[in-house]
PDB file of N, CA and C in Angstrom:
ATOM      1  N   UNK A   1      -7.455 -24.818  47.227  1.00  0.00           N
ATOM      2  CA  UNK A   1      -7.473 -23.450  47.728  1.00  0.00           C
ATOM      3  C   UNK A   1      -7.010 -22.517  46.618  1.00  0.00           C
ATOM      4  N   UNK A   2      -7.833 -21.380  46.033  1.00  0.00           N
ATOM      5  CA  UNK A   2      -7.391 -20.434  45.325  1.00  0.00           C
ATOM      6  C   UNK A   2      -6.729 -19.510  45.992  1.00  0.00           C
ATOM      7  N   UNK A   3      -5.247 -19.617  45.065  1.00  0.00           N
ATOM      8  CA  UNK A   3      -4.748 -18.446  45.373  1.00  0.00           C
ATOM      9  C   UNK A   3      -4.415 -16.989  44.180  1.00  0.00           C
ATOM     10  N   UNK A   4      -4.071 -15.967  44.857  1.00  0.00           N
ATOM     11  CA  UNK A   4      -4.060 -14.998  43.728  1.00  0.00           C
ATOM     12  C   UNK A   4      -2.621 -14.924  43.386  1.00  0.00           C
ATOM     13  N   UNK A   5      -2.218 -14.227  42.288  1.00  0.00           N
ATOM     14  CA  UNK A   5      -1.045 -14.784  41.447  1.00  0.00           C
ATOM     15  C   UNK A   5      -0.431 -13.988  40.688  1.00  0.00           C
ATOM     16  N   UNK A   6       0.564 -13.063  40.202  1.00  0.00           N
ATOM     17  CA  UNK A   6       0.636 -12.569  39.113  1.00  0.00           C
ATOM     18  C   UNK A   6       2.152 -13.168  38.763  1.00  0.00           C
ATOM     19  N   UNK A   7       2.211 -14.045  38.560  1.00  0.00           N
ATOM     20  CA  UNK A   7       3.519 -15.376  38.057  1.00  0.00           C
ATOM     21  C   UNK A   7       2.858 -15.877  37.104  1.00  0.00           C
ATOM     22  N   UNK A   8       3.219 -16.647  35.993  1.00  0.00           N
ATOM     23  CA  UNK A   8       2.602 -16.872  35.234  1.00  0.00           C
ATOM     24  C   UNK A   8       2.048 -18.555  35.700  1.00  0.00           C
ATOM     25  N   UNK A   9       0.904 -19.232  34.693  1.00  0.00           N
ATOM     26  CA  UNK A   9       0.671 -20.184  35.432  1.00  0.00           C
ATOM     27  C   UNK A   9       1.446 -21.722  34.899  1.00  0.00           C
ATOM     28  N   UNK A  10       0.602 -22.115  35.453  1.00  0.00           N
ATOM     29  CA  UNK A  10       1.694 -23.351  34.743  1.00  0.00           C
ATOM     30  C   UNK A  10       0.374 -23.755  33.500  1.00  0.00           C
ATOM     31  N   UNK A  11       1.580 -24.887  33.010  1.00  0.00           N
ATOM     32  CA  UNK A  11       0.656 -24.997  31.599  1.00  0.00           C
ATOM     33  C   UNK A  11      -0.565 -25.752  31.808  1.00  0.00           C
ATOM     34  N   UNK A  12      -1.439 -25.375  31.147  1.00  0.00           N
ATOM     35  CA  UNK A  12      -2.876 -25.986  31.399  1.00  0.00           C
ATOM     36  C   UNK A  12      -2.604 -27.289  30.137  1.00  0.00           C
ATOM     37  N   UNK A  13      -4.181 -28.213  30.658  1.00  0.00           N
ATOM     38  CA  UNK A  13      -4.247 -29.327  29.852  1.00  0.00           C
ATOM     39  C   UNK A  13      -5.230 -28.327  28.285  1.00  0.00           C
ATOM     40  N   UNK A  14      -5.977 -27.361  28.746  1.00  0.00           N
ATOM     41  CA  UNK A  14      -6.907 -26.915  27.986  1.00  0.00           C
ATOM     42  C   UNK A  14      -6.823 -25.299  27.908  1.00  0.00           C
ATOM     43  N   UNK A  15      -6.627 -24.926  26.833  1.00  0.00           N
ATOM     44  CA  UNK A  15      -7.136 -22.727  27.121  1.00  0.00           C
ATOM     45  C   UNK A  15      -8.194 -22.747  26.230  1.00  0.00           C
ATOM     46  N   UNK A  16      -8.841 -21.864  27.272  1.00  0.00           N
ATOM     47  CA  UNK A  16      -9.825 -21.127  26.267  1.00  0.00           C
ATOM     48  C   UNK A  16      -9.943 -19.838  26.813  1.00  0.00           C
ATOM     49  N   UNK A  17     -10.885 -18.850  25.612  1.00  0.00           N
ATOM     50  CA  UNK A  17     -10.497 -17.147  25.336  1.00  0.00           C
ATOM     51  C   UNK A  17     -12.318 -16.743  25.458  1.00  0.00           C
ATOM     52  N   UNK A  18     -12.845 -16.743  26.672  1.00  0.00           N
ATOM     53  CA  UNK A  18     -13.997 -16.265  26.509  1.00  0.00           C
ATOM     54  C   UNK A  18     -13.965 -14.877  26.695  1.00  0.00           C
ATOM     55  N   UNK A  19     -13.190 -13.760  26.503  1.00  0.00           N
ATOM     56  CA  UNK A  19     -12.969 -12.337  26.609  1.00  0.00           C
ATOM     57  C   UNK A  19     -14.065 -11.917  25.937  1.00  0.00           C
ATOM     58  N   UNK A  20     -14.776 -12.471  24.868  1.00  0.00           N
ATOM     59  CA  UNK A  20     -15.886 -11.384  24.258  1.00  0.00           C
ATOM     60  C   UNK A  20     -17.072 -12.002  24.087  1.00  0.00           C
ATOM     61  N   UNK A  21     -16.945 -13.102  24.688  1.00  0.00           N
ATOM     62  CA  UNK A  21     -18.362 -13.622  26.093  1.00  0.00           C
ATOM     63  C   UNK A  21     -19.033 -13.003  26.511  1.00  0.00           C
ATOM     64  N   UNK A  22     -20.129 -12.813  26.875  1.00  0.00           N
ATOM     65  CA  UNK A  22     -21.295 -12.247  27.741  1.00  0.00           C
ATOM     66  C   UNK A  22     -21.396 -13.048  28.558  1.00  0.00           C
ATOM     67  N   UNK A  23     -22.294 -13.037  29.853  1.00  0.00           N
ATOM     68  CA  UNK A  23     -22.671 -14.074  30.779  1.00  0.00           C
ATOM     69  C   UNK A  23     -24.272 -14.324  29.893  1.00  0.00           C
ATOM     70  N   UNK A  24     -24.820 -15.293  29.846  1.00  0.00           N
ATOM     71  CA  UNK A  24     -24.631 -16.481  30.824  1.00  0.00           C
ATOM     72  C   UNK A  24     -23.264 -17.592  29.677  1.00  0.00           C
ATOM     73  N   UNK A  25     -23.433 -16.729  28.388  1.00  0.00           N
ATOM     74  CA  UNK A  25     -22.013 -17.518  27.238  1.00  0.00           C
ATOM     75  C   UNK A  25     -20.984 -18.450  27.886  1.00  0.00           C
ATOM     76  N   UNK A  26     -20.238 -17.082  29.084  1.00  0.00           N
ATOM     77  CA  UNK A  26     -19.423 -17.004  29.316  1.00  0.00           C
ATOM     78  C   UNK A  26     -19.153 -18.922  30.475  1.00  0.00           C
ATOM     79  N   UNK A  27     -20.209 -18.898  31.000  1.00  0.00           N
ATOM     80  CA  UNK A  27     -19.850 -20.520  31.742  1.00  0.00           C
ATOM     81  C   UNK A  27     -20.503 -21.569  30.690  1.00  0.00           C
ATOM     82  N   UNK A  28     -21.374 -21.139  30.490  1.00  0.00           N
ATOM     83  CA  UNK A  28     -21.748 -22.242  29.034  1.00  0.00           C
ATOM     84  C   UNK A  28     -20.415 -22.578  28.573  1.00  0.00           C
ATOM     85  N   UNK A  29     -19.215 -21.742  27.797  1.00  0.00           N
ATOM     86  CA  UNK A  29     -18.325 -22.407  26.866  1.00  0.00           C
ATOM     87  C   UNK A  29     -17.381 -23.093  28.501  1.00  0.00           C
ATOM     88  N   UNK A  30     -17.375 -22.460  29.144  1.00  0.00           N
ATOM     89  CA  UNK A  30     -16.448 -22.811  30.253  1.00  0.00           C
ATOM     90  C   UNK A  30     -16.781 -24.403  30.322  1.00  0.00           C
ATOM     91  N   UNK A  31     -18.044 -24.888  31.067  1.00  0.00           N
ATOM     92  CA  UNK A  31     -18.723 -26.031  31.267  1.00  0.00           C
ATOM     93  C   UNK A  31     -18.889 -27.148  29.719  1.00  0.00           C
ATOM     94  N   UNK A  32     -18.720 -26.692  28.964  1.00  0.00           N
ATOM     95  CA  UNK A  32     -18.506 -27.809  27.410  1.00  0.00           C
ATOM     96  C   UNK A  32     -17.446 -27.950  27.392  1.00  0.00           C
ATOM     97  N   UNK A  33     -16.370 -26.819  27.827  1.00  0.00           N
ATOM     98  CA  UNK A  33     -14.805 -27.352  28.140  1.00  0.00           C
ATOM     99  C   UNK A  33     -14.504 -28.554  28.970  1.00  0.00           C
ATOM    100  N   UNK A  34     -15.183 -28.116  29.670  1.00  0.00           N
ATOM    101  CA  UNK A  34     -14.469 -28.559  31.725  1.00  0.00           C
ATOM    102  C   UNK A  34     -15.354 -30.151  30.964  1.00  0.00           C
ATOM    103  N   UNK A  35     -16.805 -30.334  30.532  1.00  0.00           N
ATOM    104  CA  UNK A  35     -17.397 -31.371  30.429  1.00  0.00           C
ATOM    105  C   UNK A  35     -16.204 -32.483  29.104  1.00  0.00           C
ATOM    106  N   UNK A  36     -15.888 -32.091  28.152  1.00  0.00           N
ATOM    107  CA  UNK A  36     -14.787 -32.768  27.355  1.00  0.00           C
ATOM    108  C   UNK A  36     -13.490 -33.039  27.733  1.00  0.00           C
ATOM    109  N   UNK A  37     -13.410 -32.837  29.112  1.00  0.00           N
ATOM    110  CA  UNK A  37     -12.256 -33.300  29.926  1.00  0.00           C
ATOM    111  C   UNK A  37     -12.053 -34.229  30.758  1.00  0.00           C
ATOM    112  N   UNK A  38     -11.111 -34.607  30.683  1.00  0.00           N
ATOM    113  CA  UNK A  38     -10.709 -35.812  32.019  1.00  0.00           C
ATOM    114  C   UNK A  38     -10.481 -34.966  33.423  1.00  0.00           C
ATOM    115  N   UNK A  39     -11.148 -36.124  34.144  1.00  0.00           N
ATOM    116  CA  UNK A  39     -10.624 -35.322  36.012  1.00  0.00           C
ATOM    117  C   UNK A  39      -9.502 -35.429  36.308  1.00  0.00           C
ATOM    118  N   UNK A  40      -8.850 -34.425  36.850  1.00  0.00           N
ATOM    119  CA  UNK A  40      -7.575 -34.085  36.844  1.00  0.00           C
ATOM    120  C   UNK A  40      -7.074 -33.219  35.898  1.00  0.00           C
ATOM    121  N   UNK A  41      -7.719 -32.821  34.971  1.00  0.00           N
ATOM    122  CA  UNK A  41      -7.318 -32.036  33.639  1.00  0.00           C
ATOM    123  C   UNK A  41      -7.456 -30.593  33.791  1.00  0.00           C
ATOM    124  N   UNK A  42      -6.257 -29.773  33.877  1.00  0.00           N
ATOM    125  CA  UNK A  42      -7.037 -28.776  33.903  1.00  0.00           C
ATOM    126  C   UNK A  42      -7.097 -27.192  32.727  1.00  0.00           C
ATOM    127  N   UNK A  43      -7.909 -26.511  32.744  1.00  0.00           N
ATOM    128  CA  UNK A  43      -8.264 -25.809  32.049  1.00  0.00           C
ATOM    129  C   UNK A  43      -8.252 -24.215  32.529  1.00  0.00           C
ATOM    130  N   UNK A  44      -7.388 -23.718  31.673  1.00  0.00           N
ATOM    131  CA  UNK A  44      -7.034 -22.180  31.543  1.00  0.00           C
ATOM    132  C   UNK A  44      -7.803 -21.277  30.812  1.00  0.00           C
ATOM    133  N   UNK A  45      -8.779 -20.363  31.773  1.00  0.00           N
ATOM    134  CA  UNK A  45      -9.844 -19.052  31.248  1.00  0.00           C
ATOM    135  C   UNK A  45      -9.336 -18.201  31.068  1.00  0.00           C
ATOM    136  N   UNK A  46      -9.180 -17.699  30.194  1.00  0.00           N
ATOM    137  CA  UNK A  46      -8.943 -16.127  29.796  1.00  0.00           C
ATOM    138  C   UNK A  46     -10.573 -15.492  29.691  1.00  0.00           C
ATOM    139  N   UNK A  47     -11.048 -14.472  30.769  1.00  0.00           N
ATOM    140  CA  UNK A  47     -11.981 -13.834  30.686  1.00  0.00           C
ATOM    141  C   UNK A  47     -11.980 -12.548  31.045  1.00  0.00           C
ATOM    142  N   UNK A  48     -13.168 -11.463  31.120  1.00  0.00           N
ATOM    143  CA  UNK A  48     -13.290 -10.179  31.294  1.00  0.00           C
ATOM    144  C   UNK A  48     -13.101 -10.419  32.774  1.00  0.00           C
ATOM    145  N   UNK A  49     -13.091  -9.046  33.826  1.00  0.00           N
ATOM    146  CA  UNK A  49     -13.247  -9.182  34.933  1.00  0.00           C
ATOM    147  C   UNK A  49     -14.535  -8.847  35.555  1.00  0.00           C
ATOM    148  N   UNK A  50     -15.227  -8.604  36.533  1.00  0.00           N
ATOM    149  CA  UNK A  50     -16.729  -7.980  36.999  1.00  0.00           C
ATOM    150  C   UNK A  50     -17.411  -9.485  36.716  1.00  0.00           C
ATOM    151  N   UNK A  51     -18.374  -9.334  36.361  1.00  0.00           N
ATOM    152  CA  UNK A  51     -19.647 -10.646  36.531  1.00  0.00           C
ATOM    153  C   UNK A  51     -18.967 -12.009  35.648  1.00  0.00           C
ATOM    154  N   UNK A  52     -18.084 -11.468  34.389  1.00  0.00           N
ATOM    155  CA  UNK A  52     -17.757 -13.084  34.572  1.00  0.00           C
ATOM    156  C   UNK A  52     -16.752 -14.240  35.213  1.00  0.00           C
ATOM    157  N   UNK A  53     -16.147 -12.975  35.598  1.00  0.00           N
ATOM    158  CA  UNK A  53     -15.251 -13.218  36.368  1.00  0.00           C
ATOM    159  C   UNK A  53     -16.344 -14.389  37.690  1.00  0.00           C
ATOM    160  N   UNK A  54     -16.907 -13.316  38.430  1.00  0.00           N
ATOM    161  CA  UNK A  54     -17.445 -13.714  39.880  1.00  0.00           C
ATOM    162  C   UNK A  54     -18.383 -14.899  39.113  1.00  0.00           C
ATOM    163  N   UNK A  55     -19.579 -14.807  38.021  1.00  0.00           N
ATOM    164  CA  UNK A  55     -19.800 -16.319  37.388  1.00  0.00           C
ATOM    165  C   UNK A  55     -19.168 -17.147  37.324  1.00  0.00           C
ATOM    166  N   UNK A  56     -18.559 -17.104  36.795  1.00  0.00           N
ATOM    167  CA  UNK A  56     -17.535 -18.513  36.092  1.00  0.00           C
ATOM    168  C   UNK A  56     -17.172 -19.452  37.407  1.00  0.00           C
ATOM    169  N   UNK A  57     -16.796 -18.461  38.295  1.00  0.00           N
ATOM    170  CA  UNK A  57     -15.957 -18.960  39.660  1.00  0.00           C
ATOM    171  C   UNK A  57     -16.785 -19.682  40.575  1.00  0.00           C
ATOM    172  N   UNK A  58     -18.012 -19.041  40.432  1.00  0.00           N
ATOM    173  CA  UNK A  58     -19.151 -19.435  41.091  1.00  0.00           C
ATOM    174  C   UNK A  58     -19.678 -20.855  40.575  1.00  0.00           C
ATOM    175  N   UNK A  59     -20.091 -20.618  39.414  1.00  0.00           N
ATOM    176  CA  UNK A  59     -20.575 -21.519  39.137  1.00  0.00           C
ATOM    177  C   UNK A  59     -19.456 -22.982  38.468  1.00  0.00           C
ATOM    178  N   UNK A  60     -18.193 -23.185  38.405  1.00  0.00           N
ATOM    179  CA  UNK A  60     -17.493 -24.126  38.623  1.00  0.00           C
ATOM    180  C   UNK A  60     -17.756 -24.669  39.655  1.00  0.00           C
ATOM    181  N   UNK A  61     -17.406 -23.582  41.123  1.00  0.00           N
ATOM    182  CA  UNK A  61     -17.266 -23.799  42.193  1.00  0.00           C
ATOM    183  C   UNK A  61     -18.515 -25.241  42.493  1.00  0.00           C
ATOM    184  N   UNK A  62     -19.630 -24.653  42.211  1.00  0.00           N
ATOM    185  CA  UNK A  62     -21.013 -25.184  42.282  1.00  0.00           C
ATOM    186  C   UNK A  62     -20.952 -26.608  41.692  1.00  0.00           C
ATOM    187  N   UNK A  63     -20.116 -26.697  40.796  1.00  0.00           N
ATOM    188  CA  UNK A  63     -20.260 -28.373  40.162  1.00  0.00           C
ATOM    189  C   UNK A  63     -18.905 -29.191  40.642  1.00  0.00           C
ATOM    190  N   UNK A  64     -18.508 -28.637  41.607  1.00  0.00           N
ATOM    191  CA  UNK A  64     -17.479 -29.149  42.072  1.00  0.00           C
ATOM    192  C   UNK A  64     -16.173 -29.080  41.591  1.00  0.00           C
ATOM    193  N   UNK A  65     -15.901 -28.514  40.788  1.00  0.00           N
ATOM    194  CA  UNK A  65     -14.386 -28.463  39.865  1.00  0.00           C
ATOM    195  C   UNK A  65     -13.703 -27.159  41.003  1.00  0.00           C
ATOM    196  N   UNK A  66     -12.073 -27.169  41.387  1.00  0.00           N
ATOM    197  CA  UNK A  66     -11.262 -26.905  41.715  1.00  0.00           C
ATOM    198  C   UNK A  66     -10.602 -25.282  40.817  1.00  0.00           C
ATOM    199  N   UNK A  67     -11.072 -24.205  41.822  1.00  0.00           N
ATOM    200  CA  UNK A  67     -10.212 -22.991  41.029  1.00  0.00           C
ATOM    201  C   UNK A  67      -8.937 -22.967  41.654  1.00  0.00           C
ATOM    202  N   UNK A  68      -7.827 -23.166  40.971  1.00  0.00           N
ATOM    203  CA  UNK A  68      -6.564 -23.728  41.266  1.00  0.00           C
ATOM    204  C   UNK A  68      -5.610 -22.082  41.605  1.00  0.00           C
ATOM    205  N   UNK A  69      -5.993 -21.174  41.167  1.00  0.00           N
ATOM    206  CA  UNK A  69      -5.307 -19.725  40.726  1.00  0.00           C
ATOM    207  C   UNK A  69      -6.144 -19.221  39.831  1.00  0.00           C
ATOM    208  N   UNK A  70      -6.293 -17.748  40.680  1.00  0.00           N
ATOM    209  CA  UNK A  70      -6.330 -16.670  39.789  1.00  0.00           C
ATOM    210  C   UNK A  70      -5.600 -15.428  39.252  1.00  0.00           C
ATOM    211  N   UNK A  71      -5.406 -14.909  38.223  1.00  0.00           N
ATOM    212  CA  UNK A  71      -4.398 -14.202  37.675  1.00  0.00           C
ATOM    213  C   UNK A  71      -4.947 -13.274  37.181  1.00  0.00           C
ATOM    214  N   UNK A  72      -4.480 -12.039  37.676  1.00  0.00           N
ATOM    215  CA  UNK A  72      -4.626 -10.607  37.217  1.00  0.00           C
ATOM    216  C   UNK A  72      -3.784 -10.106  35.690  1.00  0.00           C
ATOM    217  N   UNK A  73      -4.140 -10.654  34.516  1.00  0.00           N
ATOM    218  CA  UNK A  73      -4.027  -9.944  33.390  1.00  0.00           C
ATOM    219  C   UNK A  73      -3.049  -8.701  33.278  1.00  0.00           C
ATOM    220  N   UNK A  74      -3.653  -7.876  33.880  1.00  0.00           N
ATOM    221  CA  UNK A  74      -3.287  -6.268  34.016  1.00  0.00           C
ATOM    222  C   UNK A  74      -3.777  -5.277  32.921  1.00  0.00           C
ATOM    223  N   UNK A  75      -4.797  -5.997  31.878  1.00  0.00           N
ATOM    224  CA  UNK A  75      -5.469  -5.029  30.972  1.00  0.00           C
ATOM    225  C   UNK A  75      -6.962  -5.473  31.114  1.00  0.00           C
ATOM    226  N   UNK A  76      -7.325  -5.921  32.220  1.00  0.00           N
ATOM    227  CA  UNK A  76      -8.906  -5.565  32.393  1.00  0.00           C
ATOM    228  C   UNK A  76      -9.695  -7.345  32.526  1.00  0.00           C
ATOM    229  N   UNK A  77      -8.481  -7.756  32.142  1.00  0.00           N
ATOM    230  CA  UNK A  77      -8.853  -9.445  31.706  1.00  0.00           C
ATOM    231  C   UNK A  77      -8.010 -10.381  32.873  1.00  0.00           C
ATOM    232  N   UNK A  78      -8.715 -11.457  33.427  1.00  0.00           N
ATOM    233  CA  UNK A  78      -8.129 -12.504  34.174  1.00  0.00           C
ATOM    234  C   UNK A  78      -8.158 -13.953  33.513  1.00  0.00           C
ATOM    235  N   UNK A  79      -6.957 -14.798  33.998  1.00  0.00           N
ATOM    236  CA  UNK A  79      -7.312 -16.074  34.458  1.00  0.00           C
ATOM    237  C   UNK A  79      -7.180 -16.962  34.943  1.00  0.00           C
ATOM    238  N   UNK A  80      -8.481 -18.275  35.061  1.00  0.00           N
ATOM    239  CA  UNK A  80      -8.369 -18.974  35.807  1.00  0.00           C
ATOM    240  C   UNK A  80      -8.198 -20.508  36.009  1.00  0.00           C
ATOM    241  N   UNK A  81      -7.500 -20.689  36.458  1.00  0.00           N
ATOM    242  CA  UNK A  81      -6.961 -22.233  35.958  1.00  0.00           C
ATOM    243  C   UNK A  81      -7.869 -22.995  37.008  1.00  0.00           C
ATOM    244  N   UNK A  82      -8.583 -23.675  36.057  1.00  0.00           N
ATOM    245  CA  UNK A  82      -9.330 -24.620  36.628  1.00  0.00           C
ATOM    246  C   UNK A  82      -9.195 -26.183  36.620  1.00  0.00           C
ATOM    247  N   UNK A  83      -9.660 -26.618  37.737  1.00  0.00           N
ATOM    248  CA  UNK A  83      -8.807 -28.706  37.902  1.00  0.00           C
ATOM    249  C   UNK A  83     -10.020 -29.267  37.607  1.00  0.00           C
ATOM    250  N   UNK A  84     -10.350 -29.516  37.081  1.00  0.00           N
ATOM    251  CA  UNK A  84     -11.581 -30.591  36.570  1.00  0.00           C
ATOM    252  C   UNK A  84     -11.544 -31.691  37.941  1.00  0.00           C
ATOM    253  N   UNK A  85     -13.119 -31.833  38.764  1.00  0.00           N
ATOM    254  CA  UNK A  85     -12.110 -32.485  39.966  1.00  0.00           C
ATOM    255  C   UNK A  85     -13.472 -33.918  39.390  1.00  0.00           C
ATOM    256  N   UNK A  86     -14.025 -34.141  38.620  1.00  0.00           N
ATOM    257  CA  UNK A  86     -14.944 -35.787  38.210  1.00  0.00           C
ATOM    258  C   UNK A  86     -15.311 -35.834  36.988  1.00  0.00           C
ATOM    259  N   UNK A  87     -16.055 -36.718  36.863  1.00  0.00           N
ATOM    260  CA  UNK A  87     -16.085 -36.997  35.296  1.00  0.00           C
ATOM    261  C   UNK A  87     -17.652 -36.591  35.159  1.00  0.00           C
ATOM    262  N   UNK A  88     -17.822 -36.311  34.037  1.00  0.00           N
ATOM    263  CA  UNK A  88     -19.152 -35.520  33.779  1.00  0.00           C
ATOM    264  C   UNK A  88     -20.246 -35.987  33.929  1.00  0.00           C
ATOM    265  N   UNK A  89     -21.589 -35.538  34.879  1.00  0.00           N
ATOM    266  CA  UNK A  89     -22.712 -36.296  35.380  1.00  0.00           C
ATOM    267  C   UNK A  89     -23.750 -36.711  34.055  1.00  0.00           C
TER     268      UNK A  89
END
């Protein structure tokens, strides 16, 4: 269950900084992340807010991986800690 957050998060297994990403970039680098990971591993987005935001989320959502928290930045940027929930098809 995602919840919203402005605490900081706990430490991820992985960060990455897609802030100057475009979509469709922006889940491409997400998904080569999430894919070089172990299940259970999880991985911290730093991204813009508006479409890649609602992408990214979406389309994790879609391959089954776990949005664990989301976090309001407070300068225009979120992120989202994601649980890697299988091992890559």
């Amino acid at each position: 269950m995602m919840q919203q957050t402005d605490t900081p998060l706990p430490e991820a297994t992985r960060n990455l900084d897609i802030t100057s990403d475009v979509c469709p970039m922006t889940f491409v680098r997400t998904r080569l992340a999430l894919d070089d990971m172990e299940a259970g591993q999880t991985l911290a987005v730093r991204l813009m807010e508006g479409m890649p935001l609602r992408n990214v989320k979406r389309s994790a959502g879609a391959l089954g991986h776990e949005i664990v928290t989301q976090t309001d930045n407070g300068d225009g940027t979120f992120t989202l800690l994601i649980r890697k929930c299988h091992a890559p098809a």
